[in-house]
Protein backbone atom coordinates (compact mmCIF):
# COMPACT_ATOMS: atom_id res chain seq x y z
CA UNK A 1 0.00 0.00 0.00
CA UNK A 2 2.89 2.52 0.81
CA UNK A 3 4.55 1.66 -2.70
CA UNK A 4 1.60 2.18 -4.62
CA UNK A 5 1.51 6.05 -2.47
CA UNK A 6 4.71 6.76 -3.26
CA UNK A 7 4.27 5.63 -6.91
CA UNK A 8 1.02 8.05 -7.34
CA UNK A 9 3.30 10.39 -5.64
CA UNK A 10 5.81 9.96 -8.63
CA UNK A 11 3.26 10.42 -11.04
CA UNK A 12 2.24 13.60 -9.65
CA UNK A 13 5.71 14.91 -9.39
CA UNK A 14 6.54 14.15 -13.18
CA UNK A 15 3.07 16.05 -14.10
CA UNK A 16 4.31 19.32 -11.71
CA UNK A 17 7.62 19.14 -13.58
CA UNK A 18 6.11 19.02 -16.94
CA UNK A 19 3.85 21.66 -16.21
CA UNK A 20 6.10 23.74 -14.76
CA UNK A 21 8.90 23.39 -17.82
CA UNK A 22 6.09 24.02 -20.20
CA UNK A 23 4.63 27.56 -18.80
CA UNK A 24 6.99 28.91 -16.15
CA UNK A 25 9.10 30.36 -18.94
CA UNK A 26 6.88 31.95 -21.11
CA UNK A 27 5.27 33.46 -17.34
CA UNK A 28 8.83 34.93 -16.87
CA UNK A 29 9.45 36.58 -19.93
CA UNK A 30 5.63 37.74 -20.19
CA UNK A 31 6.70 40.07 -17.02
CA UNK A 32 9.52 41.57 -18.72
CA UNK A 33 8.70 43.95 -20.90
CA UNK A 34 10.50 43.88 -24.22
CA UNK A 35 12.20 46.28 -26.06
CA UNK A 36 12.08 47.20 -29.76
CA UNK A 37 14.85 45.60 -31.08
CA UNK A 38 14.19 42.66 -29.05
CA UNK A 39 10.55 42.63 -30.54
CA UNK A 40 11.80 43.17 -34.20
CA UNK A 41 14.28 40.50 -33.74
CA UNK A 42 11.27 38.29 -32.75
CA UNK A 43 9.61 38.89 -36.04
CA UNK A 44 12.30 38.21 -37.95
CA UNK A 45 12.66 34.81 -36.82
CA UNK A 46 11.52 31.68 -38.47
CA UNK A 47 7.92 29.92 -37.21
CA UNK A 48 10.24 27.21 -35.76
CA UNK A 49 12.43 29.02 -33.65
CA UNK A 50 9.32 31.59 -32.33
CA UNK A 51 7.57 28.43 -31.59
CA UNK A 52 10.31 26.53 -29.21
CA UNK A 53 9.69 27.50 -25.99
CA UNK A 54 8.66 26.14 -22.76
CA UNK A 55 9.98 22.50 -22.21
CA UNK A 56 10.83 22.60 -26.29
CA UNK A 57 13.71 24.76 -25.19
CA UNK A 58 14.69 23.55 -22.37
CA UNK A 59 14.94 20.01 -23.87
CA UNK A 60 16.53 21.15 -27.15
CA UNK A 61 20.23 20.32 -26.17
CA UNK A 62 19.05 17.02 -25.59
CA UNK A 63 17.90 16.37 -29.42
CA UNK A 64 21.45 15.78 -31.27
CA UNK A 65 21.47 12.95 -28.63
CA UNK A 66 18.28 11.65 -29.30
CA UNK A 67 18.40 12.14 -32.67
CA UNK A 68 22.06 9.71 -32.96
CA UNK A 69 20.35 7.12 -30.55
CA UNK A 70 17.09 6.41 -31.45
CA UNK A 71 16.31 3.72 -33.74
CA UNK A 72 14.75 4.75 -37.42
CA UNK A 73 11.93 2.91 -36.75
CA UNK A 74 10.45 4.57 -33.84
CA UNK A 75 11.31 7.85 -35.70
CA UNK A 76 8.80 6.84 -38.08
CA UNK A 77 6.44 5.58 -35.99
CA UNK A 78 6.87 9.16 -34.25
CA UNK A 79 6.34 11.57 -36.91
CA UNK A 80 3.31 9.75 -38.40
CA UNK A 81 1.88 9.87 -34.95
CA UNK A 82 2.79 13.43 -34.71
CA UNK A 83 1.68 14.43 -38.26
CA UNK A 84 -2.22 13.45 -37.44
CA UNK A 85 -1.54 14.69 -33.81
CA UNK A 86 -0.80 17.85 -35.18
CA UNK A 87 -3.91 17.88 -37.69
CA UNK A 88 -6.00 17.87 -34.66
CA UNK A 89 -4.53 20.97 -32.79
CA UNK A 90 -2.21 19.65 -30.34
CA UNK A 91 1.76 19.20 -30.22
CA UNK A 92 2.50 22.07 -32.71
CA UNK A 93 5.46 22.94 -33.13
CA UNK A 94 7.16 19.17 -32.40
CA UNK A 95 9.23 17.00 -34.02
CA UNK A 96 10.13 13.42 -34.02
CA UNK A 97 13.29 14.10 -32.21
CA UNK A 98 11.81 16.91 -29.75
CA UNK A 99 8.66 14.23 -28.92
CA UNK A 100 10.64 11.24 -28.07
CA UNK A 101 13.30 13.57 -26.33
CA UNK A 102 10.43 14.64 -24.60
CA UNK A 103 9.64 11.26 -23.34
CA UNK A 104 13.60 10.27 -22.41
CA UNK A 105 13.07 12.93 -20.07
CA UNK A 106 9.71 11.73 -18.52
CA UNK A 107 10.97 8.71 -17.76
CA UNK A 108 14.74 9.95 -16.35
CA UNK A 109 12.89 12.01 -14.07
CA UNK A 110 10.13 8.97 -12.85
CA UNK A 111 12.98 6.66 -12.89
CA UNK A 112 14.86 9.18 -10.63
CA UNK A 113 12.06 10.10 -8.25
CA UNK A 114 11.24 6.16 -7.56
CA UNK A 115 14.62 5.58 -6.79
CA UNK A 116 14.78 8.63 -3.73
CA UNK A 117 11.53 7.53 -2.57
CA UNK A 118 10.91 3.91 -3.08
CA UNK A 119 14.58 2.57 -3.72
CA UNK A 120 12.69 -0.62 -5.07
CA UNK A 121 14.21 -2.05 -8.67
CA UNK A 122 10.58 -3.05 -9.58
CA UNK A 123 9.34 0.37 -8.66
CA UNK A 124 12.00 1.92 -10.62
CA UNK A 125 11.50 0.33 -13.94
CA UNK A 126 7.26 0.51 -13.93
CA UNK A 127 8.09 4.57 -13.14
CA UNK A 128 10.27 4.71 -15.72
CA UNK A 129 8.29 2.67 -17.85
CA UNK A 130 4.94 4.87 -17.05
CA UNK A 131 7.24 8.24 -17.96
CA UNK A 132 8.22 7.03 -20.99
CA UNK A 133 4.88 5.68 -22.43
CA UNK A 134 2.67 9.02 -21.01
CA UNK A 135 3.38 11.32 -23.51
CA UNK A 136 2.55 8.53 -26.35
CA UNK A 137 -0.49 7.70 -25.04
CA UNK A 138 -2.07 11.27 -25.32
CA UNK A 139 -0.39 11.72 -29.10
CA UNK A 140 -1.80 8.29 -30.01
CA UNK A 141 -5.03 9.13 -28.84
CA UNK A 142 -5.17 12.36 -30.61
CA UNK A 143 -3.96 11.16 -33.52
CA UNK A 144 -6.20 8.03 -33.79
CA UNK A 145 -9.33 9.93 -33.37
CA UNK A 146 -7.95 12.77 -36.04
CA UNK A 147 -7.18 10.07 -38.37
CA UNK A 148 -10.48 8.12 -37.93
CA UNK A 149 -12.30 11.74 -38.48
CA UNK A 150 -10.87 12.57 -41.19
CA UNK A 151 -11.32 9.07 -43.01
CA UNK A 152 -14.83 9.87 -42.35
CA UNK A 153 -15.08 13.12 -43.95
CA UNK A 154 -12.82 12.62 -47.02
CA UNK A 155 -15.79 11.06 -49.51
CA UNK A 156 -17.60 13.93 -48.65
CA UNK A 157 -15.03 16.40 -49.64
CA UNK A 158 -13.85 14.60 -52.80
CA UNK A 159 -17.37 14.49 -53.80
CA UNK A 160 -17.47 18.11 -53.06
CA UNK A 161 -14.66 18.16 -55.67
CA UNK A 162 -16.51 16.21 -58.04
CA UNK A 163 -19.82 18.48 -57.96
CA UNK A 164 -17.36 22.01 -58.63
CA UNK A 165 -16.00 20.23 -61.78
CA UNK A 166 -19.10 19.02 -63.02
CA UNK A 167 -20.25 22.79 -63.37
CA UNK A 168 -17.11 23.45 -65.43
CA UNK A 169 -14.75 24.24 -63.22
CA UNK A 170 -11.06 22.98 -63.13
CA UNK A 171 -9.72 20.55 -60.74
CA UNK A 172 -6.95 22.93 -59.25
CA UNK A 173 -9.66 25.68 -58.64
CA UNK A 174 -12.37 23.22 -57.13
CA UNK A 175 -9.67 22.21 -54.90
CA UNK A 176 -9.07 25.69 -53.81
CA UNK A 177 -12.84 26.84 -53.35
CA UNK A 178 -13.20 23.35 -51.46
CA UNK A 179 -10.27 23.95 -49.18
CA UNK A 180 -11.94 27.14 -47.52
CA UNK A 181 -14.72 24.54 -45.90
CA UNK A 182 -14.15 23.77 -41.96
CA UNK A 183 -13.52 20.13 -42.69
CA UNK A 184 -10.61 18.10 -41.46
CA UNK A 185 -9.65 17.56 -45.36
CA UNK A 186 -10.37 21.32 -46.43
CA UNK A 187 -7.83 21.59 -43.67
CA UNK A 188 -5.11 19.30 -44.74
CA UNK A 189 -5.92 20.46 -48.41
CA UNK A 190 -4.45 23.99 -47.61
CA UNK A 191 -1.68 23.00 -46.09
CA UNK A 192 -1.20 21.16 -49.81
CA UNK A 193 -2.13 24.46 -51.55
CA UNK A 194 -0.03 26.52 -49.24
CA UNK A 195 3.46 24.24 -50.08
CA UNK A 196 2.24 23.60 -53.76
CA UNK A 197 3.47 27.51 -54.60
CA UNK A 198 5.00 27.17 -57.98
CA UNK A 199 4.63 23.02 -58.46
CA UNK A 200 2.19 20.55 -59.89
CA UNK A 201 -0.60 20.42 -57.47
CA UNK A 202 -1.52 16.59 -57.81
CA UNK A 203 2.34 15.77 -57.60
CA UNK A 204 2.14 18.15 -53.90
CA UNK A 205 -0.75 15.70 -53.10
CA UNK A 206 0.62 12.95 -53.61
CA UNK A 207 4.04 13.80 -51.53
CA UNK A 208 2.30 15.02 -48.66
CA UNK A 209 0.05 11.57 -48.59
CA UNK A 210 2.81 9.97 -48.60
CA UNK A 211 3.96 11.84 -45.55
CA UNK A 212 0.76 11.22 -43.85
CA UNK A 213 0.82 7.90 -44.09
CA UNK A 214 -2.41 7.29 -44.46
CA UNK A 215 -3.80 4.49 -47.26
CA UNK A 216 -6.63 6.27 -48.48
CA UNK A 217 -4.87 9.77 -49.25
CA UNK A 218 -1.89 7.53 -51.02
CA UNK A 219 -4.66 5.58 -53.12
CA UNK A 220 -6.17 8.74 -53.82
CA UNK A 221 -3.13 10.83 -55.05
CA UNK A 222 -2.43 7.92 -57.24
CA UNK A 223 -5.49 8.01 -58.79
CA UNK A 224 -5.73 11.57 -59.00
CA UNK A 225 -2.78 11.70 -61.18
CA UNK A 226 -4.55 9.96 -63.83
CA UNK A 227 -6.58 13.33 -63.66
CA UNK A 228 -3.25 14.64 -65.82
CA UNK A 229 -3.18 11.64 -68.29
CA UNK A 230 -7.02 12.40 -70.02
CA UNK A 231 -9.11 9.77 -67.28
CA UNK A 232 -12.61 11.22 -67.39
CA UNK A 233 -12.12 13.59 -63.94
CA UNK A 234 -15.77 13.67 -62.63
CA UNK A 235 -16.16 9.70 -63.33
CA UNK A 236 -12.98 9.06 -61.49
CA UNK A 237 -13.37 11.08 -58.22
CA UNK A 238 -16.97 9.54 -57.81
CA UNK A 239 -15.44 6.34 -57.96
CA UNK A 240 -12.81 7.30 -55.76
CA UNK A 241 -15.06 8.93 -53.11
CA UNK A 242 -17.46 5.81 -53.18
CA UNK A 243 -14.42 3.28 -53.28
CA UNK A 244 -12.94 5.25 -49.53
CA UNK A 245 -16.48 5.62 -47.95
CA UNK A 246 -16.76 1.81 -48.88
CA UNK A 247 -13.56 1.19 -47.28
CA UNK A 248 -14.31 3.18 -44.47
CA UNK A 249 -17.60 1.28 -43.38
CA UNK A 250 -16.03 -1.85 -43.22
CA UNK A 251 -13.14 -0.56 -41.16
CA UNK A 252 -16.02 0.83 -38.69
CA UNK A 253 -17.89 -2.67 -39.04
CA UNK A 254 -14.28 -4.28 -38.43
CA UNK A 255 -14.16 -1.91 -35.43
CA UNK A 256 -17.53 -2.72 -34.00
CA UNK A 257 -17.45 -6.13 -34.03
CA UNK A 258 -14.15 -5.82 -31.86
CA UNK A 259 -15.47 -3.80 -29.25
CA UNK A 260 -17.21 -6.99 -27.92
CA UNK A 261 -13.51 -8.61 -27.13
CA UNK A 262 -11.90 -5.89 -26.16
CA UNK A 263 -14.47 -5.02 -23.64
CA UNK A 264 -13.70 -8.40 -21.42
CA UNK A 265 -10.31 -7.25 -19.76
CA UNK A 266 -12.23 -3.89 -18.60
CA UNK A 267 -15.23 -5.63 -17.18
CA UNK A 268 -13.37 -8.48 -15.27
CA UNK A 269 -10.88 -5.54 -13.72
CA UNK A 270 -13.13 -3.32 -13.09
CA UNK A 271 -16.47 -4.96 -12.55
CA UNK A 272 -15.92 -8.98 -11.96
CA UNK A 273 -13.06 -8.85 -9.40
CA UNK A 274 -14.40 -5.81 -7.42
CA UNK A 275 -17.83 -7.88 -7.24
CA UNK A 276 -16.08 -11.01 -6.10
CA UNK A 277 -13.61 -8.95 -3.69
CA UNK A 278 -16.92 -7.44 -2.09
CA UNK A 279 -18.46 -10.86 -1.76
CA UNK A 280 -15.92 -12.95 -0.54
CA UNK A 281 -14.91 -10.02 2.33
CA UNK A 282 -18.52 -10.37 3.06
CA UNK A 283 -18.45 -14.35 3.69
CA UNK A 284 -14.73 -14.51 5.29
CA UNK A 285 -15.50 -11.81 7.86
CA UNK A 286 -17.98 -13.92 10.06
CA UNK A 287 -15.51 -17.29 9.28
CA UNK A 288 -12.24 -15.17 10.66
CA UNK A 289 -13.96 -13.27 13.62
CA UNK A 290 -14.62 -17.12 14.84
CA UNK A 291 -11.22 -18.42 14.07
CA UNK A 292 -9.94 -15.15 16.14
């Protein structure tokens, strides 16, 4: 009972410290007021430096480390995370190296505070453990819903495509009156627009779905380049929209039928054993009052 105290206590400590890396600087340098060439200089820096701050900057010497260490594959496994992560709203800013730096740190720190307080090797390595797989639990939960939203919306949009060029109008332009919608793929389309400055905009698409990752945006820039080789356009992105909504119900079906399964480690945890703990204290309580 005292271990699992101190290892809540842990848990709490790592959460102060994270906290308190992530906001105390930017509450310092709010009170200082700044001057004009500090303010001009501030302007004149790139989005990426502006944007480290907080436990970003204080990690950043950390990175070349991380960065030599860390195997490829996690890297990947990483920045795909953090790509649809970063869809959604959250981690801005982050890299692949900065993230898992990030989570060295986490678990240093849990691995260090177990060791003052509990001084137990099991301890230890389930804090450190804990530290390192906290910050990948929030980014893969992000990112899985962002990805699972945006799956679900991207018939609809490429349909919206379709409709535009069936009243005449080309694909590049549909795409851009398209992108100004509040959808997840109007979103992710103006990122496209915004890096396609001077280039091919289907070869753009199909670079950054290859970034994401993702098997329906990679099936749909590769069909969307037949859109430069004379396919019939409006034919093909109805296809294409009813082909990934198709896909997408099953994956939900797939999904649903899973729940069931997945649901029986939960309910024996949290439900069964509690039940049966309550029962049996019920029954031995009479039996060991007469044995005592």
């Amino acid at each position: 009972m005292v271990g699992l105290i101190y290892f809540i206590g842990i848990l709490v400590i790592i959460l102060i410290v994270v906290i308190w890396l992530e906001y105390a600087p930017e509450w310092f340098t709010l009170k200082k007021k700044k001057s004009i060439a500090s303010a001009l200089n501030d302007v004149e820096q790139s989005p990426d430096e502006v944007k480290t701050t907080g436990i970003r900057k204080t990690l950043k010497p950390f990175e070349s480390a991380t960065e030599k260490y860390a195997s490829p594959k996690l890297l990947r496994k990483t920045r795909y995370d953090l790509y649809w992560g970063q869809m959604g709203g959250k981690y801005e800013g982050w890299t692949a190296v900065s993230f898992l730096t990030l989570r060295f740190f986490i678990a240093v720190c849990a691995a260090v505070a177990a060791t003052l307080l509990i001084r137990n090797p099991i301890y230890i390595a389930v804090s450190a453990f804990v530290g390192w797989q906290y910050p990948m639990i929030g980014l893969g939960g992000v990112a899985r819903k962002t990805r699972r939203q945006f799956q679900g919306q991207l018939p609809e949009y490429i349909q919206l495509i379709a409709a535009q060029m069936a009243a005449g109008v080309s694909f590049d332009e549909s795409v851009r009156r398209t992108s100004r919608a509040e959808s997840l793929p109007a979103l992710w389309m103006r990122k496209v627009l915004q890096m396609a400055q001077g280039r091919s905009l289907v070869d753009q698409i199909n670079r950054e779905a290859v970034e994401s990752q993702l098997p329906e945006l990679i099936s749909t820039g590769m069909q969307l380049s037949y859109l430069n080789r004379g396919a019939a356009q409006q034919k093909l992105l109805d296809d294409l929209a009813a082909q990934i909504s198709s896909n997408y119900t099953a994956q939900v079906n797939i999904r649903a039928e899973k729940i069931g399964a997945e649901l029986v480690i939960p309910m024996v945890l949290f439900y069964f054993l509690p039940f049966m703990v309550s029962i049996l204290a019920v029954i031995a309580f009479p039996i060991l009052q007469g044995l005592f």
